[in-house]
C-alpha atoms as a PDB file:
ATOM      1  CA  UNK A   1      -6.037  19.193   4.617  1.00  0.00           C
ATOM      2  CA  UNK A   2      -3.720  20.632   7.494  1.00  0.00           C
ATOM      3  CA  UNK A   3      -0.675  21.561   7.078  1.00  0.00           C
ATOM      4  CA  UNK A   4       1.962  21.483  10.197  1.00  0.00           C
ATOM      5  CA  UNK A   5       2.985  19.128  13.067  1.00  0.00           C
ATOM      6  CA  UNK A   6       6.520  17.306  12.243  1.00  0.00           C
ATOM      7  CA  UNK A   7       8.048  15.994   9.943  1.00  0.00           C
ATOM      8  CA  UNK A   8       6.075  13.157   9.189  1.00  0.00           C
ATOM      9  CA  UNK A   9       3.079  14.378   9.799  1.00  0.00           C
ATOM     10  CA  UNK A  10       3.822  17.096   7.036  1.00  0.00           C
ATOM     11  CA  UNK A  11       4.890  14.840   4.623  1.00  0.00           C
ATOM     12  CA  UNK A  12       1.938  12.488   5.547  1.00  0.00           C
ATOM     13  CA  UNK A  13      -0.212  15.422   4.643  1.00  0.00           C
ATOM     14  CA  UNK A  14       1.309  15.864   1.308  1.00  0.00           C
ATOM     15  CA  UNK A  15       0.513  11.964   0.679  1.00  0.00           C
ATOM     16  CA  UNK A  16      -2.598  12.453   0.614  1.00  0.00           C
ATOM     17  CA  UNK A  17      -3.339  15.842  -1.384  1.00  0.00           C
ATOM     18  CA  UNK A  18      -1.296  13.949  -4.300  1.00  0.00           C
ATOM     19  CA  UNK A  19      -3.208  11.013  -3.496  1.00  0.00           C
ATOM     20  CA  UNK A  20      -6.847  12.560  -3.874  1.00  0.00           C
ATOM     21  CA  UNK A  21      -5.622  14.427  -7.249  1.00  0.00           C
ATOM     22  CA  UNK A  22      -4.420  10.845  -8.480  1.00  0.00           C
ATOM     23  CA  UNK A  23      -7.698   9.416  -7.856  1.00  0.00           C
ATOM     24  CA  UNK A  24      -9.736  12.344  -9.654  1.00  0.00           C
ATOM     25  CA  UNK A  25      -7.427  11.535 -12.340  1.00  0.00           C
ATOM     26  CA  UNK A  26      -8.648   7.950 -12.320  1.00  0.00           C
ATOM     27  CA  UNK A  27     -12.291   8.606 -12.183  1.00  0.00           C
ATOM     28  CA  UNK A  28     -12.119  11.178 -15.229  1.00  0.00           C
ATOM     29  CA  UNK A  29     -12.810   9.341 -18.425  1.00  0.00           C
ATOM     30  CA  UNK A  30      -9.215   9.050 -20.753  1.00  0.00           C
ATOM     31  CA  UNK A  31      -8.649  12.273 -22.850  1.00  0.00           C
ATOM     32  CA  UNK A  32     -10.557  14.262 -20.693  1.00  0.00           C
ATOM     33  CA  UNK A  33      -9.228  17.961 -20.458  1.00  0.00           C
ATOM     34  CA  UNK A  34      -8.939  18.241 -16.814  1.00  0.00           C
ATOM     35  CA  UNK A  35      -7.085  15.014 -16.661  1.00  0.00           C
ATOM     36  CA  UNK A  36      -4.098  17.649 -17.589  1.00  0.00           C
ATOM     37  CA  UNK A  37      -4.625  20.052 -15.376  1.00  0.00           C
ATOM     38  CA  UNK A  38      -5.104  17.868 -12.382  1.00  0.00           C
ATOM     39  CA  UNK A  39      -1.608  15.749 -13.693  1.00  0.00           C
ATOM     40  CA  UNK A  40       0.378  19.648 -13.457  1.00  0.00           C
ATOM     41  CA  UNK A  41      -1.408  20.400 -10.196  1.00  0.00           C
ATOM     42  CA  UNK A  42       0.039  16.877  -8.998  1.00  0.00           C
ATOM     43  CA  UNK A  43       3.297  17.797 -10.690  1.00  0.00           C
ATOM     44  CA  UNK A  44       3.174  21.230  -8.956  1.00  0.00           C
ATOM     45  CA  UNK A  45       2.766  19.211  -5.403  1.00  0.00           C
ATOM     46  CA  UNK A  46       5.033  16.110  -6.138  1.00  0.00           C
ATOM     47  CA  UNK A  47       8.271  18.588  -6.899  1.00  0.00           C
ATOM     48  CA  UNK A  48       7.892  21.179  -4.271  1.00  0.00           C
ATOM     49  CA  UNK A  49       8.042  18.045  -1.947  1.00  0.00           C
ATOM     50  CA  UNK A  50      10.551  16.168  -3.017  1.00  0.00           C
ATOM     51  CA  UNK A  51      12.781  18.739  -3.038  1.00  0.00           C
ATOM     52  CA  UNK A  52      11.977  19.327   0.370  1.00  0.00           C
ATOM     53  CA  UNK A  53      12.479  15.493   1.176  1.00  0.00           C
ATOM     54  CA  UNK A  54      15.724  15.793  -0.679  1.00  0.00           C
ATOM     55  CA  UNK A  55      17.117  18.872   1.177  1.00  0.00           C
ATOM     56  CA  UNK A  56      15.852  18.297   4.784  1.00  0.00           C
ATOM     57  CA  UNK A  57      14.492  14.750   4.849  1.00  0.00           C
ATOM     58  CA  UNK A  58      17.262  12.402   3.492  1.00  0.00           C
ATOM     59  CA  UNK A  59      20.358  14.484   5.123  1.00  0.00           C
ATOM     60  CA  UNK A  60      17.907  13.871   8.229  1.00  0.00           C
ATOM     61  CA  UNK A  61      17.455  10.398   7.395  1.00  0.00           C
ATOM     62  CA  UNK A  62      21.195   9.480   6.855  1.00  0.00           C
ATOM     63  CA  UNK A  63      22.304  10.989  10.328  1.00  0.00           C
ATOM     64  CA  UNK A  64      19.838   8.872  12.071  1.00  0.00           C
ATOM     65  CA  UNK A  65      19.338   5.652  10.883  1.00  0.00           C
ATOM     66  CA  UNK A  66      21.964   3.207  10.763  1.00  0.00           C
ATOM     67  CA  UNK A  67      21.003   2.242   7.001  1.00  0.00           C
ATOM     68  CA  UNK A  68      20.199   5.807   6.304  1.00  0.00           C
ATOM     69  CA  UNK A  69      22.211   6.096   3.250  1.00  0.00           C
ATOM     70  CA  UNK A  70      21.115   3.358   1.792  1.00  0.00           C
ATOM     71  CA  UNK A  71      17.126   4.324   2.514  1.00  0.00           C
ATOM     72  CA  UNK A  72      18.195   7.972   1.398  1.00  0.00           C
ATOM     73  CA  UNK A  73      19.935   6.629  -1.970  1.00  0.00           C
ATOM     74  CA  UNK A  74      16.527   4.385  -2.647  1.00  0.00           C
ATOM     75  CA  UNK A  75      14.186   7.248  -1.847  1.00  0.00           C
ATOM     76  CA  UNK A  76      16.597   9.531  -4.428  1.00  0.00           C
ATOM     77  CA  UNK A  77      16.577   7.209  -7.105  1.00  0.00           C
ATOM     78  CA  UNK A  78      12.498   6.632  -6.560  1.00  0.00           C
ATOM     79  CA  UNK A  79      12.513  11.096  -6.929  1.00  0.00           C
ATOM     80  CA  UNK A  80      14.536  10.770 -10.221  1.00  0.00           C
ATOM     81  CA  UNK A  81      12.142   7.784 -11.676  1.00  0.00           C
ATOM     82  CA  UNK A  82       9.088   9.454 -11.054  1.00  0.00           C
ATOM     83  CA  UNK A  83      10.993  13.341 -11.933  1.00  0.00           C
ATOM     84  CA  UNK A  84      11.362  11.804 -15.563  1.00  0.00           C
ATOM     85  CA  UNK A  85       8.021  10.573 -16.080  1.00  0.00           C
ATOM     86  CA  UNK A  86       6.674  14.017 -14.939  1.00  0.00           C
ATOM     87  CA  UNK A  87       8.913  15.446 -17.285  1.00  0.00           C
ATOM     88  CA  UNK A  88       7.738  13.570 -20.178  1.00  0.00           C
ATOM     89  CA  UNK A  89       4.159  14.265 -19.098  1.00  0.00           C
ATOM     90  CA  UNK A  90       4.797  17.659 -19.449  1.00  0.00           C
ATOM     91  CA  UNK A  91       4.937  18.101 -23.287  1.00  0.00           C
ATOM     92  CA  UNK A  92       1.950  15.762 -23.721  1.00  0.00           C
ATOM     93  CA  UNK A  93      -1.699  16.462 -24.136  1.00  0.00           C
ATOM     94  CA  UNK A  94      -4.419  14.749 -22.585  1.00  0.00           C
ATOM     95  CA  UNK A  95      -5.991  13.004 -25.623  1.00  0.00           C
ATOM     96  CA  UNK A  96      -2.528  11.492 -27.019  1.00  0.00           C
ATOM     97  CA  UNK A  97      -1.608   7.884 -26.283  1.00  0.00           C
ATOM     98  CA  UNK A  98       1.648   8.818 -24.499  1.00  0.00           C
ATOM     99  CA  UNK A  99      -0.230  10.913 -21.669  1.00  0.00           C
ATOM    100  CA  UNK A 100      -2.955   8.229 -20.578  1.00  0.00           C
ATOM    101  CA  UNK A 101       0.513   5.710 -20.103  1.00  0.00           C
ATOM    102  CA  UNK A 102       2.664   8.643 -18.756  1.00  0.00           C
ATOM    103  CA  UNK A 103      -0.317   9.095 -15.946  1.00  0.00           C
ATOM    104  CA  UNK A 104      -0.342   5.203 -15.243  1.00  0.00           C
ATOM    105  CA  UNK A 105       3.289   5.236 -14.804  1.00  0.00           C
ATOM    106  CA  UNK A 106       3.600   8.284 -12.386  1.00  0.00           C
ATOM    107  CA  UNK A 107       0.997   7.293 -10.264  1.00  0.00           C
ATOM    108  CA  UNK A 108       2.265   4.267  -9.367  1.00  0.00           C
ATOM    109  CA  UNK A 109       5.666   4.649  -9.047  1.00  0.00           C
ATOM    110  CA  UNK A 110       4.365   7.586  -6.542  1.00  0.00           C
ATOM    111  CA  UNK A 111       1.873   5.259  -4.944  1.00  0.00           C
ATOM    112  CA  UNK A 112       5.354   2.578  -4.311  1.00  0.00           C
ATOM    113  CA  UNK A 113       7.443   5.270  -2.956  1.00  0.00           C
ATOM    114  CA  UNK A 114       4.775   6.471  -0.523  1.00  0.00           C
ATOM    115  CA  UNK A 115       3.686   3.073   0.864  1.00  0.00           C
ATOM    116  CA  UNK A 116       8.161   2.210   1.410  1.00  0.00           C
ATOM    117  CA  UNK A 117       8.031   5.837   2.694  1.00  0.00           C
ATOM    118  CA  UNK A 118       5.374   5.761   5.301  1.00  0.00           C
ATOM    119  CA  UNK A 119       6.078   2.266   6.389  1.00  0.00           C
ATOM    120  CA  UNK A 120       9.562   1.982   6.489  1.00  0.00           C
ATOM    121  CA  UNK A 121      11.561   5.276   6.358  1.00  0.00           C
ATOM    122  CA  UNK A 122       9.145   7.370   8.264  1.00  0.00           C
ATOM    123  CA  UNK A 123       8.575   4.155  10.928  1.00  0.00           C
ATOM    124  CA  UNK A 124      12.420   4.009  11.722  1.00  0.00           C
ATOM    125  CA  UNK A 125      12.956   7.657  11.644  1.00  0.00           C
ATOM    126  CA  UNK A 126      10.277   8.336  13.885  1.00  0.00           C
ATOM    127  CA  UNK A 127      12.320   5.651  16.859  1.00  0.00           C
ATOM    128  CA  UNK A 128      15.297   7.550  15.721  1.00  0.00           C
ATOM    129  CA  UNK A 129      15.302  11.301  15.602  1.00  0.00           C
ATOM    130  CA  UNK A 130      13.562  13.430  18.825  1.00  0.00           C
ATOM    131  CA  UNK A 131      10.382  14.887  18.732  1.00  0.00           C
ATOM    132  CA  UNK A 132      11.980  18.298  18.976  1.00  0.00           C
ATOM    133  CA  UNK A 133      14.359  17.296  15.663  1.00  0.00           C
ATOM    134  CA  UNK A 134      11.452  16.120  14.285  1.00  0.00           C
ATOM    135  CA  UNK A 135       9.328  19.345  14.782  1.00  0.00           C
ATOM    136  CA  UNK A 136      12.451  21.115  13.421  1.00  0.00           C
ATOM    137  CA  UNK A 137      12.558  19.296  10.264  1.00  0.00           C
ATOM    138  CA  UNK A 138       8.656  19.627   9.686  1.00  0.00           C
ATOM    139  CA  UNK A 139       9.403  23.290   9.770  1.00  0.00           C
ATOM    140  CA  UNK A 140      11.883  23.151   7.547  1.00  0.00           C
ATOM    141  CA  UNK A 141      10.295  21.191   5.097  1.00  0.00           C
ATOM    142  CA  UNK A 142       7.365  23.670   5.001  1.00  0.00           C
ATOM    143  CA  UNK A 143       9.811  26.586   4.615  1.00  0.00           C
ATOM    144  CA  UNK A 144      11.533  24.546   1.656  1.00  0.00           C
ATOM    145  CA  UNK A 145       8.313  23.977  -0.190  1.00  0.00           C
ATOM    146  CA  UNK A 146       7.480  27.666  -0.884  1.00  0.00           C
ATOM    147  CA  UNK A 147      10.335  28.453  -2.684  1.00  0.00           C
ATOM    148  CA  UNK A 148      10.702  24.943  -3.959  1.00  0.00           C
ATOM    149  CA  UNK A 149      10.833  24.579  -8.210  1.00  0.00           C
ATOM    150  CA  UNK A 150       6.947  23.568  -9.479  1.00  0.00           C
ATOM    151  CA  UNK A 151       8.190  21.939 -12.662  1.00  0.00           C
ATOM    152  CA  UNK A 152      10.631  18.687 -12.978  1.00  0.00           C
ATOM    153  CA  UNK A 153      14.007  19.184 -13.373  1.00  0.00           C
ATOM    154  CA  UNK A 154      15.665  16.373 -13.479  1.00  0.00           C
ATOM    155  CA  UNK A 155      19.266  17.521 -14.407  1.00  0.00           C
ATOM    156  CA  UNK A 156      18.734  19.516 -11.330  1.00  0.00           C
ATOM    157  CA  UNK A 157      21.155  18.031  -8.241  1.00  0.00           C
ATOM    158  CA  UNK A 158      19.437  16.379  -5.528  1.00  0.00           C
ATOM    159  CA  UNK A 159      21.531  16.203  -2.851  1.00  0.00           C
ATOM    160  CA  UNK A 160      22.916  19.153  -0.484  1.00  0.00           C
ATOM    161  CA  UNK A 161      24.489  21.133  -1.216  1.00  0.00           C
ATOM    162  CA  UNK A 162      23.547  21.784  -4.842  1.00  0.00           C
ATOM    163  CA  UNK A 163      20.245  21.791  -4.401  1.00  0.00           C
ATOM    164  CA  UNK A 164      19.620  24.063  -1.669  1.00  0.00           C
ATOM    165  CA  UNK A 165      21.668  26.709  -3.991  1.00  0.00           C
ATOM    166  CA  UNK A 166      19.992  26.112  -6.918  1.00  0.00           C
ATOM    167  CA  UNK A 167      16.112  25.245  -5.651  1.00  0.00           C
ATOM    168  CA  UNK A 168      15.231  28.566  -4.631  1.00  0.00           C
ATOM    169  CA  UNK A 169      16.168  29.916  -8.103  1.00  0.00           C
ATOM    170  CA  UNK A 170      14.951  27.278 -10.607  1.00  0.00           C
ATOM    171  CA  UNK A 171      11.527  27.575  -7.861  1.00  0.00           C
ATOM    172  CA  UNK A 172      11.114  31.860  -8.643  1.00  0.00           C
ATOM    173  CA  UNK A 173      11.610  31.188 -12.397  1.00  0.00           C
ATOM    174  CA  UNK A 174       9.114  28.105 -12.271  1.00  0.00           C
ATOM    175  CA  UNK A 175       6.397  30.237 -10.592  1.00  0.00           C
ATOM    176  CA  UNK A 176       6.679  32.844 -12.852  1.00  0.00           C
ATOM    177  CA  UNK A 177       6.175  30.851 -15.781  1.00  0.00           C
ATOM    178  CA  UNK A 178       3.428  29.511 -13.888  1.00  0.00           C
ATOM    179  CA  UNK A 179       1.722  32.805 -13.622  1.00  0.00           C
ATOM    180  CA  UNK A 180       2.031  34.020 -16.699  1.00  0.00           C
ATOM    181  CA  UNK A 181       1.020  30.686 -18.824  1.00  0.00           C
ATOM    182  CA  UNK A 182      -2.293  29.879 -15.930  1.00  0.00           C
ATOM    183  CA  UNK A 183      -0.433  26.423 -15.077  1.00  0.00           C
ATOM    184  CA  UNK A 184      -1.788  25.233 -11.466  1.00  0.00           C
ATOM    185  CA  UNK A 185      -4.577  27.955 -11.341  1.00  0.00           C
ATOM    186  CA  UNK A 186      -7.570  25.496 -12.182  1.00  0.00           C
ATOM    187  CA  UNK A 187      -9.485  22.476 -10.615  1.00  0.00           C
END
């Protein structure tokens, strides 16, 4: 899929790349090998963009919308639910009872927050915000997500202006672990 456009459009994208690795996981039978590797290459997606979301998105969100902070605070706490589960997912392997309910759990909290995402937050932001501020943000979402951590941390802040310190760092050392233990190379 296309990357680019706004914002939303970005994000949008994003939903759906996690969404056809979630149904790939669905369709494999349950302790199947690649069910891991497609739940780290989801893992892999879902962090870089939520910390985008979380440094460019919600301050976004909270400026424009008159219940911004309480939309931004929802979205947050959604990040952190899901951020746990991927973190517990991480130690498992795909033929113990933990990972098959670990999977169930992350996809649909991910499948909630997308649906309140794309028809509420994205909706009002969308009347809100310019196209221009929009276009902006897109940009800096996409900039955000390549030096964006590939692993949960959920002890990690997730609000400005921890994050955007910290993210850039925790996302080098996450990449090179990648690269040197194969995570997020295979199909």
């Amino acid at each position: 899929m296309g990357h680019g456009g706004d914002v939303i459009q970005e994000l949008t994208t994003d939903h759906r790349e996690v969404e056809e690795i979630f149904s790939r996981i669905e369709t494999l039978p349950s302790g199947a090998e690649q069910r891991k590797d497609l739940a780290d290459q989801a893992t892999i997606e879902l962090v870089r963009h939520s910390v985008a979301e979380e440094m460019h998105l919600y301050p976004a969100v909270r400026q424009y919308l008159a219940n911004g902070d309480a939309l931004a605070d929802k979205e947050i706490e959604d990040h952190a639910k899901a951020e746990q589960i991927m973190k517990d997912l991480e130690g498992c392997k795909p033929g113990e009872p933990d990972f098959g309910r670990l999977v169930t759990a992350l996809i649909s909290e991910v499948r909630d927050h997308i649906e309140d995402e794309e028809l509420i937050l994205f909706t009002q932001l969308r009347q809100a915000a310019g196209a221009e501020e929009l276009q902006k943000l897109g940009d800096k979402v996409r900039t955000a997500k390549k030096t964006a951590p590939t692993r949960p941390h959920p002890s990690a802040p997730d609000t400005p202006p921890g994050n955007k310190l910290l993210a850039p760092g925790a996302g080098l050392v996450d990449r090179v672990r990648d690269l040197f233990s194969g995570r997020g190379t295979s199909d």
